[in-house]
Protein backbone atom coordinates (compact mmCIF):
# COMPACT_ATOMS: atom_id res chain seq x y z
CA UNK A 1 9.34 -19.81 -4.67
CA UNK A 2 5.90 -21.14 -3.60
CA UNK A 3 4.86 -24.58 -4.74
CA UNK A 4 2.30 -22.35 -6.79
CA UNK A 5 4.70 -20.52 -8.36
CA UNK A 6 6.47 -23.39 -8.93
CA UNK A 7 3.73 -25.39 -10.56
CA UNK A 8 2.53 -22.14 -12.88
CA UNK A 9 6.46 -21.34 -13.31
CA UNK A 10 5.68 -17.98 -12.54
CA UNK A 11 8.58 -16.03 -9.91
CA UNK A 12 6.58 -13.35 -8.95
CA UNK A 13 8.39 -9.88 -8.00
CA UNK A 14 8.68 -8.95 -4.58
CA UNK A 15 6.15 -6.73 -3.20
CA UNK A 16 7.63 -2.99 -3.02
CA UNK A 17 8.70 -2.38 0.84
CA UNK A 18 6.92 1.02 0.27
CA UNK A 19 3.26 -0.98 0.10
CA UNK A 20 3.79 -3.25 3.03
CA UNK A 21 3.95 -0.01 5.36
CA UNK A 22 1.34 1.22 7.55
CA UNK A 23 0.23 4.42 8.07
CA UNK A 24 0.39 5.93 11.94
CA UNK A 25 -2.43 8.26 13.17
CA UNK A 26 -1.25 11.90 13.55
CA UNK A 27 0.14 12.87 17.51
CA UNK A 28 -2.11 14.31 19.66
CA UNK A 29 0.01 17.36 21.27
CA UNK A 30 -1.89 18.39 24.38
CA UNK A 31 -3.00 21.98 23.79
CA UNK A 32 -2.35 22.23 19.64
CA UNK A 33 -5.68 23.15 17.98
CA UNK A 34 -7.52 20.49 16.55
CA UNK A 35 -7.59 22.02 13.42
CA UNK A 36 -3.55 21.31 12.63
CA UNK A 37 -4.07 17.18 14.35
CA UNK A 38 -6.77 16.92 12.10
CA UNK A 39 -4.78 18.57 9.07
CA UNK A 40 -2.12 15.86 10.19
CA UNK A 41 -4.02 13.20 10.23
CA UNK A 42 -6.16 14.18 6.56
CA UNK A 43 -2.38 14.01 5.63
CA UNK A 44 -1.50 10.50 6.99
CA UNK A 45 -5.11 9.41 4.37
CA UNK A 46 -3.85 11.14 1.74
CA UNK A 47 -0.51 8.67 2.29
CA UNK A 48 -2.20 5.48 2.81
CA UNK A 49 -4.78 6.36 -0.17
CA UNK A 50 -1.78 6.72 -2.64
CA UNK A 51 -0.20 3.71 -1.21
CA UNK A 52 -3.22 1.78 -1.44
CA UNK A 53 -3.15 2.86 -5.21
CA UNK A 54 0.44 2.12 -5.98
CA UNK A 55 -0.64 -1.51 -4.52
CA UNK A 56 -3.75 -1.85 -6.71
CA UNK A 57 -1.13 -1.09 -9.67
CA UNK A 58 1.09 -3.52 -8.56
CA UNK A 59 -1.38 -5.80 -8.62
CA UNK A 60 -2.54 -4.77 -12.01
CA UNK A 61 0.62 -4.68 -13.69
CA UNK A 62 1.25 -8.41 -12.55
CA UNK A 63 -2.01 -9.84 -13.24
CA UNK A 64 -2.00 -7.81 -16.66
CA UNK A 65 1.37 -9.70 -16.93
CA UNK A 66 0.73 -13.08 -15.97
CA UNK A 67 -2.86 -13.19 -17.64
CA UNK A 68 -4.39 -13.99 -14.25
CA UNK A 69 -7.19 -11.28 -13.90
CA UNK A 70 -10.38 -11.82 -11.45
């Protein structure tokens, strides 16, 4: 517990290990059209998109919780 926490007794939850991960370009396979690296990699947005928005609910859901909103 942070001194923060402490001082607001608030325990906030852990952070899901799922929104701490970062998202890895696509490979570049010598000789693969760049059509599929760059299908790969629109893929590897889509991922970090969605877990940008599961983070931005996390957030919400605590702050919605806590009364704490910006």
């Amino acid at each position: 517990m942070t001194k923060g926490q402490a001082a607001a007794g608030v325990s906030l939850p852990p952070l899901p290990d799922d929104l701490r991960r970062q998202e890895t370009h696509a490979p570049v396979v010598e000789g693969e059209p760049v059509i599929a690296i760059l299908a790969r990699e629109r893929q590897a947005l889509d991922r970090a998109n969605a877990r940008q928005g599961r983070t931005i609910q996390f957030y919400d859901d605590l702050t919605s919780r806590y009364g704490t909103r910006r």
